[in-house]
C-alpha atoms as a PDB file:
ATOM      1  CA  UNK A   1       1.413 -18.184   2.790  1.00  0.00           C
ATOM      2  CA  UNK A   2       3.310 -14.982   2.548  1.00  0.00           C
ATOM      3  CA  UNK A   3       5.027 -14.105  -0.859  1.00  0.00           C
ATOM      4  CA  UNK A   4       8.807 -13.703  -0.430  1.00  0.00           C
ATOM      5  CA  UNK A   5      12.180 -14.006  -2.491  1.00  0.00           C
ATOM      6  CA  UNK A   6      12.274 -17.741  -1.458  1.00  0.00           C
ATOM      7  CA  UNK A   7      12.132 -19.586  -4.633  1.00  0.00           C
ATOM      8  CA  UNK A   8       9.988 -22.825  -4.452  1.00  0.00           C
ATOM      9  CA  UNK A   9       9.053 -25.867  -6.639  1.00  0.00           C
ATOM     10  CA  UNK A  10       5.828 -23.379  -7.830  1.00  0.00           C
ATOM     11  CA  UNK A  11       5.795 -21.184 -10.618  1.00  0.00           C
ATOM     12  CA  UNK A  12       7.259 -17.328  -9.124  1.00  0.00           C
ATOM     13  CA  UNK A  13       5.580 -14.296 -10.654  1.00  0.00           C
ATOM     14  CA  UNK A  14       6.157 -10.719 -10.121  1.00  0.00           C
ATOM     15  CA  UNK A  15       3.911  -8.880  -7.650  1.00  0.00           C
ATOM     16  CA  UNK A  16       1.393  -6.860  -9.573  1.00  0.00           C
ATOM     17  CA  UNK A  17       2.405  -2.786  -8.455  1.00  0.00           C
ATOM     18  CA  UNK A  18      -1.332  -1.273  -9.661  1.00  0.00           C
ATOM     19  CA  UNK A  19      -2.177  -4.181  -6.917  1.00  0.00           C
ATOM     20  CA  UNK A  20      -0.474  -3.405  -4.614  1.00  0.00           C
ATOM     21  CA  UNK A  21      -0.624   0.488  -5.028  1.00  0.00           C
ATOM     22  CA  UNK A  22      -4.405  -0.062  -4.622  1.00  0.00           C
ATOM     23  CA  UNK A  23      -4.284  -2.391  -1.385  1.00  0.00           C
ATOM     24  CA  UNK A  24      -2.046   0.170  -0.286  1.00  0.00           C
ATOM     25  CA  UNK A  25      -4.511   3.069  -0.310  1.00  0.00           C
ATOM     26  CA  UNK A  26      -7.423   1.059   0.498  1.00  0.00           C
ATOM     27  CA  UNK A  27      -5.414   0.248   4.099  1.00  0.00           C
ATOM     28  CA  UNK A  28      -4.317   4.085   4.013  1.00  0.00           C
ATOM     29  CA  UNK A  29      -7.551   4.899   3.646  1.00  0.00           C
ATOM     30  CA  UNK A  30      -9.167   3.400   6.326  1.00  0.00           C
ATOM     31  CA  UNK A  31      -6.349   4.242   8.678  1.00  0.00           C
ATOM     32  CA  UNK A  32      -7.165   7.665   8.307  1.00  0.00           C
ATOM     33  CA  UNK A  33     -10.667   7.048   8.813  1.00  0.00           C
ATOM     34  CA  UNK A  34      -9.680   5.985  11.746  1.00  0.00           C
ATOM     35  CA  UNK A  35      -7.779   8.578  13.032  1.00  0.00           C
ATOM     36  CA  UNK A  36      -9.955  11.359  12.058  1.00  0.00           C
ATOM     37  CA  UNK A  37     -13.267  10.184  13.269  1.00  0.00           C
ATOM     38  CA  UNK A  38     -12.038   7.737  16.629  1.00  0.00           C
ATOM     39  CA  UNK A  39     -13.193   8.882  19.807  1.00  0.00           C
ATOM     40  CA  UNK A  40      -9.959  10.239  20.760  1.00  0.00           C
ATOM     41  CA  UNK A  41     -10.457  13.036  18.332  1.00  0.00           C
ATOM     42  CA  UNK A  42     -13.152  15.878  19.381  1.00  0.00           C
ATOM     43  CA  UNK A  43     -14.503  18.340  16.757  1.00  0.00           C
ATOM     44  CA  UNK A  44     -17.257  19.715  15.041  1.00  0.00           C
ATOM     45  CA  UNK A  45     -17.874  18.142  12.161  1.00  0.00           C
ATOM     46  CA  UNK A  46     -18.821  20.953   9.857  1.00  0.00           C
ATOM     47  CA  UNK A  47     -15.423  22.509  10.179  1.00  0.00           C
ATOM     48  CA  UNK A  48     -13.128  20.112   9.655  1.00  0.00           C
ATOM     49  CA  UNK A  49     -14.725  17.835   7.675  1.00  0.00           C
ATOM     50  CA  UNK A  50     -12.398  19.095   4.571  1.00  0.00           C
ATOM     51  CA  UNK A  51      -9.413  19.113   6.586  1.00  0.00           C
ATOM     52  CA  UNK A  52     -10.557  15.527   7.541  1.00  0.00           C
ATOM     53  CA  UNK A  53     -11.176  14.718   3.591  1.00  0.00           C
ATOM     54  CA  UNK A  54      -7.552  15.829   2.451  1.00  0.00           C
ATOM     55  CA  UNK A  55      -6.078  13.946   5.289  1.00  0.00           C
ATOM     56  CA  UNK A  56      -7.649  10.905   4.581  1.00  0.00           C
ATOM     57  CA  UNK A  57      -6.730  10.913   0.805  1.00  0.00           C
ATOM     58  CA  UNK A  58      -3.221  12.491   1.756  1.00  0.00           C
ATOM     59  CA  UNK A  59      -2.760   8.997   3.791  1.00  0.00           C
ATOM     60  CA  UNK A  60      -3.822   7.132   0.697  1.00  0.00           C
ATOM     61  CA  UNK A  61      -2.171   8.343  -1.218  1.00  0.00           C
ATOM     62  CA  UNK A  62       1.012   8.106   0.797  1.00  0.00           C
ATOM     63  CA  UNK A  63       0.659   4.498   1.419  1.00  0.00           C
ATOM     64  CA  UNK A  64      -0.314   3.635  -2.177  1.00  0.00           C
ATOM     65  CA  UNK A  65       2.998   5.235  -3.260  1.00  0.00           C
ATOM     66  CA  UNK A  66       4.667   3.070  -0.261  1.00  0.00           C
ATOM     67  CA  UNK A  67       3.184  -0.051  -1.414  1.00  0.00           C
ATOM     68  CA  UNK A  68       3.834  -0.010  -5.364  1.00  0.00           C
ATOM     69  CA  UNK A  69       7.225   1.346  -4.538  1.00  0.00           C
ATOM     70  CA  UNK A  70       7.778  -1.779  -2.209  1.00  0.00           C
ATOM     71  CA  UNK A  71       6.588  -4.134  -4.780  1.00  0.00           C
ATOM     72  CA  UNK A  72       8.365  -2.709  -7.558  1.00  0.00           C
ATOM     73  CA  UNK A  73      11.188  -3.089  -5.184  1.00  0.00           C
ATOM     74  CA  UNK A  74      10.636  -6.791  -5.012  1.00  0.00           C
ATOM     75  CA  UNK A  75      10.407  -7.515  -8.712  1.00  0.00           C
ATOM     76  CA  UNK A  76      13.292  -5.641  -9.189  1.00  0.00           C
ATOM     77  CA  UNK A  77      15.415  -7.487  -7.132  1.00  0.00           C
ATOM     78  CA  UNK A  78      13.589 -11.136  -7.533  1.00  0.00           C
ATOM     79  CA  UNK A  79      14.695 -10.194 -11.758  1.00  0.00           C
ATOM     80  CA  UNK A  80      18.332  -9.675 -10.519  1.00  0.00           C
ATOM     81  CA  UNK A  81      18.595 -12.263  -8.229  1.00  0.00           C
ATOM     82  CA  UNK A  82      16.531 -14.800  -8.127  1.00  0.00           C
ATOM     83  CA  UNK A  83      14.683 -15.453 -11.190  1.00  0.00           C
ATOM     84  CA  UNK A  84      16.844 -17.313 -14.181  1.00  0.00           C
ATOM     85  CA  UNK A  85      14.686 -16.452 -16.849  1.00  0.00           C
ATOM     86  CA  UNK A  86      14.362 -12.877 -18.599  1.00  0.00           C
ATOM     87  CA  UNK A  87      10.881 -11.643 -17.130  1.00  0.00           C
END
């Protein structure tokens, strides 16, 4: 079941950001990984494998950012408008 702003019958709780900022660069991660070292993408290895190291953590870093910002996102508006109690 995916987590939403729907409130149920079960206990809500606020998304964890360190969570989700660390799913975030774990997917960003291997994205890159993906992207530098598929078999669309010809080069030596010796030469870019920097380039190829500072991409792949750029990307990680990116979507880490993207994901805790998301999640704070939702906790800050389930707090405003869903939740009754001061959390």
């Amino acid at each position: 079941m995916l987590p939403s702003l729907y409130r149920s019958g079960e206990n809500a709780q606020a998304w964890s950001v360190a969570h989700a900022a660390a799913c975030g660069a774990g997917i960003g991660a291997l994205a890159a990984v993906f992207k530098t070292l598929g078999p669309l993408h010809t080069s030596s290895a010796a030469a870019t494998f920097a380039h190829s190291a500072t991409e792949i953590a750029g990307v990680a870093v990116a979507f880490a950012f993207l994901c805790a910002g998301a999640a704070a996102l939702r906790n800050i508006l389930a707090r405003r408008f869903v939740w009754d109690d001061d959390r």
